[in-house]
C-alpha atoms as a PDB file:
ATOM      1  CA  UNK A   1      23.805   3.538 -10.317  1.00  0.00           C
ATOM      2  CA  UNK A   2      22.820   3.562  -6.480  1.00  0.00           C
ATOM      3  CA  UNK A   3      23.610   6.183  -4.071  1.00  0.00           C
ATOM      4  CA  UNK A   4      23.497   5.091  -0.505  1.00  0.00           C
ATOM      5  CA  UNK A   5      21.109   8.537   0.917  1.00  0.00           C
ATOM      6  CA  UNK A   6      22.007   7.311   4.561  1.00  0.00           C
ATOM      7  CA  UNK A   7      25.554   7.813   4.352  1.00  0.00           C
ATOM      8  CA  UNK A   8      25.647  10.899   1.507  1.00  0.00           C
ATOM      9  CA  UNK A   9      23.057  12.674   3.765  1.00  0.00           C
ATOM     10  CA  UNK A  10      20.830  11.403   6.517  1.00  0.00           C
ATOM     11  CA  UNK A  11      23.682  10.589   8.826  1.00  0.00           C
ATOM     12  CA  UNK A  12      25.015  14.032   8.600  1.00  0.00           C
ATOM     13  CA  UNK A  13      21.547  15.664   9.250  1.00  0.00           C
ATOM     14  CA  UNK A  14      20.922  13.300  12.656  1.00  0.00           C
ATOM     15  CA  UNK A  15      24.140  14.617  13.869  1.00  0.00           C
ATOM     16  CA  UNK A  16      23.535  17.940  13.091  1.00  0.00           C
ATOM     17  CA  UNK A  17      20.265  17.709  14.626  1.00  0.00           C
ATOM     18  CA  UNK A  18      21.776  16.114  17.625  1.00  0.00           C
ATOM     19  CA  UNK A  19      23.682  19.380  18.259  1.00  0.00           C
ATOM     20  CA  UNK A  20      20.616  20.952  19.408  1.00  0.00           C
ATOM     21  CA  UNK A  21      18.654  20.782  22.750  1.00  0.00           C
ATOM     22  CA  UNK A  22      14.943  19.317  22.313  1.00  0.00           C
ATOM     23  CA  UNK A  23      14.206  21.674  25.684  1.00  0.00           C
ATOM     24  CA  UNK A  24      16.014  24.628  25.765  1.00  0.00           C
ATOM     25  CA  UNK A  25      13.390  27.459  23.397  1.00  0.00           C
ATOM     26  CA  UNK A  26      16.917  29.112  21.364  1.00  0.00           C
ATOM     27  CA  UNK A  27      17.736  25.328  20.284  1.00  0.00           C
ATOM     28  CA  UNK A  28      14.597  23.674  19.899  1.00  0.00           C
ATOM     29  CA  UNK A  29      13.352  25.248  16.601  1.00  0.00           C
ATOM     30  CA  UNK A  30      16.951  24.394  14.709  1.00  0.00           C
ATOM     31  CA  UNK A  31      15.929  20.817  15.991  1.00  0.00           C
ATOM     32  CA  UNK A  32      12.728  20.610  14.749  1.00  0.00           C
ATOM     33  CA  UNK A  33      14.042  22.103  11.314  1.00  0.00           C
ATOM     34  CA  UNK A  34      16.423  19.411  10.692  1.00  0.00           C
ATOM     35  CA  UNK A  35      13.206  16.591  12.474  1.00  0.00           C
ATOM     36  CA  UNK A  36      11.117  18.004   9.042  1.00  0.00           C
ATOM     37  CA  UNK A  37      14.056  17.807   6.686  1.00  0.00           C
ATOM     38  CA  UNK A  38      14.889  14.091   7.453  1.00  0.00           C
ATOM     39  CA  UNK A  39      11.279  13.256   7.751  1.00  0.00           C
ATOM     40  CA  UNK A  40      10.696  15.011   4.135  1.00  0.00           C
ATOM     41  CA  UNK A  41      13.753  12.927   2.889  1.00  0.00           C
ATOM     42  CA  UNK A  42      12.147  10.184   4.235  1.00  0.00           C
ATOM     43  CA  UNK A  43       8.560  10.950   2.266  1.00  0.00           C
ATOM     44  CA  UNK A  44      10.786  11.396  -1.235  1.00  0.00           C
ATOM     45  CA  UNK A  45      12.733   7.870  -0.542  1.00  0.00           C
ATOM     46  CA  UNK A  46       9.573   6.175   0.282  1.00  0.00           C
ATOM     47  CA  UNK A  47       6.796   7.551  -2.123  1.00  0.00           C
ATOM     48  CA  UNK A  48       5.638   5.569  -5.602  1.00  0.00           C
ATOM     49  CA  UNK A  49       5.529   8.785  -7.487  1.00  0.00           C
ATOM     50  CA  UNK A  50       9.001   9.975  -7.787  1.00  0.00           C
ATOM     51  CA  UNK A  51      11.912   8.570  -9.356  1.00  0.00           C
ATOM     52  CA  UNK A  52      13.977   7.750  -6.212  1.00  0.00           C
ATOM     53  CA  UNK A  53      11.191   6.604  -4.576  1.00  0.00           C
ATOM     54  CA  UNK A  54      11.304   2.426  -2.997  1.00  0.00           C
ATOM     55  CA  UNK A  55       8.018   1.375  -1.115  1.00  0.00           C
ATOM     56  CA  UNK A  56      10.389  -1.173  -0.049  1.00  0.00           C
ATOM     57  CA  UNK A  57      12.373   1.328   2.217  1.00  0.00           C
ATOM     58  CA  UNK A  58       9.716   2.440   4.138  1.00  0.00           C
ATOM     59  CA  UNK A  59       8.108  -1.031   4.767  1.00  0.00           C
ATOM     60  CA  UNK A  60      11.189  -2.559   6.387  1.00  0.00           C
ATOM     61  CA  UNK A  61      11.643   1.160   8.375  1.00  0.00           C
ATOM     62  CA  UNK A  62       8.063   1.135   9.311  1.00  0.00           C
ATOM     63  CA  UNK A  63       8.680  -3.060   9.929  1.00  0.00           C
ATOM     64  CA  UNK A  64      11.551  -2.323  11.931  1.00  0.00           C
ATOM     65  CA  UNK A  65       9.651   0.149  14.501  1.00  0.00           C
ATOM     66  CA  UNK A  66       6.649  -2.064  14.349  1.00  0.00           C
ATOM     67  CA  UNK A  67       8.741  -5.081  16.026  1.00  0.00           C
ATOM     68  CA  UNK A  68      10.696  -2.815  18.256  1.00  0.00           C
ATOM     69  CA  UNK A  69       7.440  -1.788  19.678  1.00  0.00           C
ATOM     70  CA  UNK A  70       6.464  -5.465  19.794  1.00  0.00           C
ATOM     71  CA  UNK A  71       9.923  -6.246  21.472  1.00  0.00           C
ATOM     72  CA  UNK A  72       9.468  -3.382  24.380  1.00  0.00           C
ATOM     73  CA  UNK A  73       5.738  -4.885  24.530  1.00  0.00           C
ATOM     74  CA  UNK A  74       6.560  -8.378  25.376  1.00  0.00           C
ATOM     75  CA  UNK A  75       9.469  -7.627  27.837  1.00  0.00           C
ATOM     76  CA  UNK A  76       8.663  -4.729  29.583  1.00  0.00           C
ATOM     77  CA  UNK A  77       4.894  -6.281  30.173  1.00  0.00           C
END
């Protein structure tokens, strides 16, 4: 059985996260709370030594920013 983390969870922290301001001090440390939780999610889908854990996923995420970068490179000069 496969269970689709993006929708069940990650969507719903990036718009929680997106409810706070990355500049105003009272809102900035809920944001960074929810930046560690997705980036720990992250860690746990992408890691060889748990259970839920596909290398896969985080080469085509990393693979994805990677040409992006490339992309912005070669058109912005």
């Amino acid at each position: 059985m496969s269970v689709n983390l993006g929708n069940l969870l990650v969507n719903r922290l990036l718009h929680e996260r997106s409810k706070y301001s990355k500049s105003n001090p009272d809102e900035m440390v809920l944001n960074e709370l929810y930046k560690l939780v997705i980036n720990t999610i992250y860690g746990d889908m992408v890691s060889p030594y748990f259970d839920i854990g596909n290398v896969v996923v985080g080469n085509n995420i990393i693979a994805r920013a990677r040409a992006m970068a490339w992309y912005m490179e070669k058109g912005l000069n």
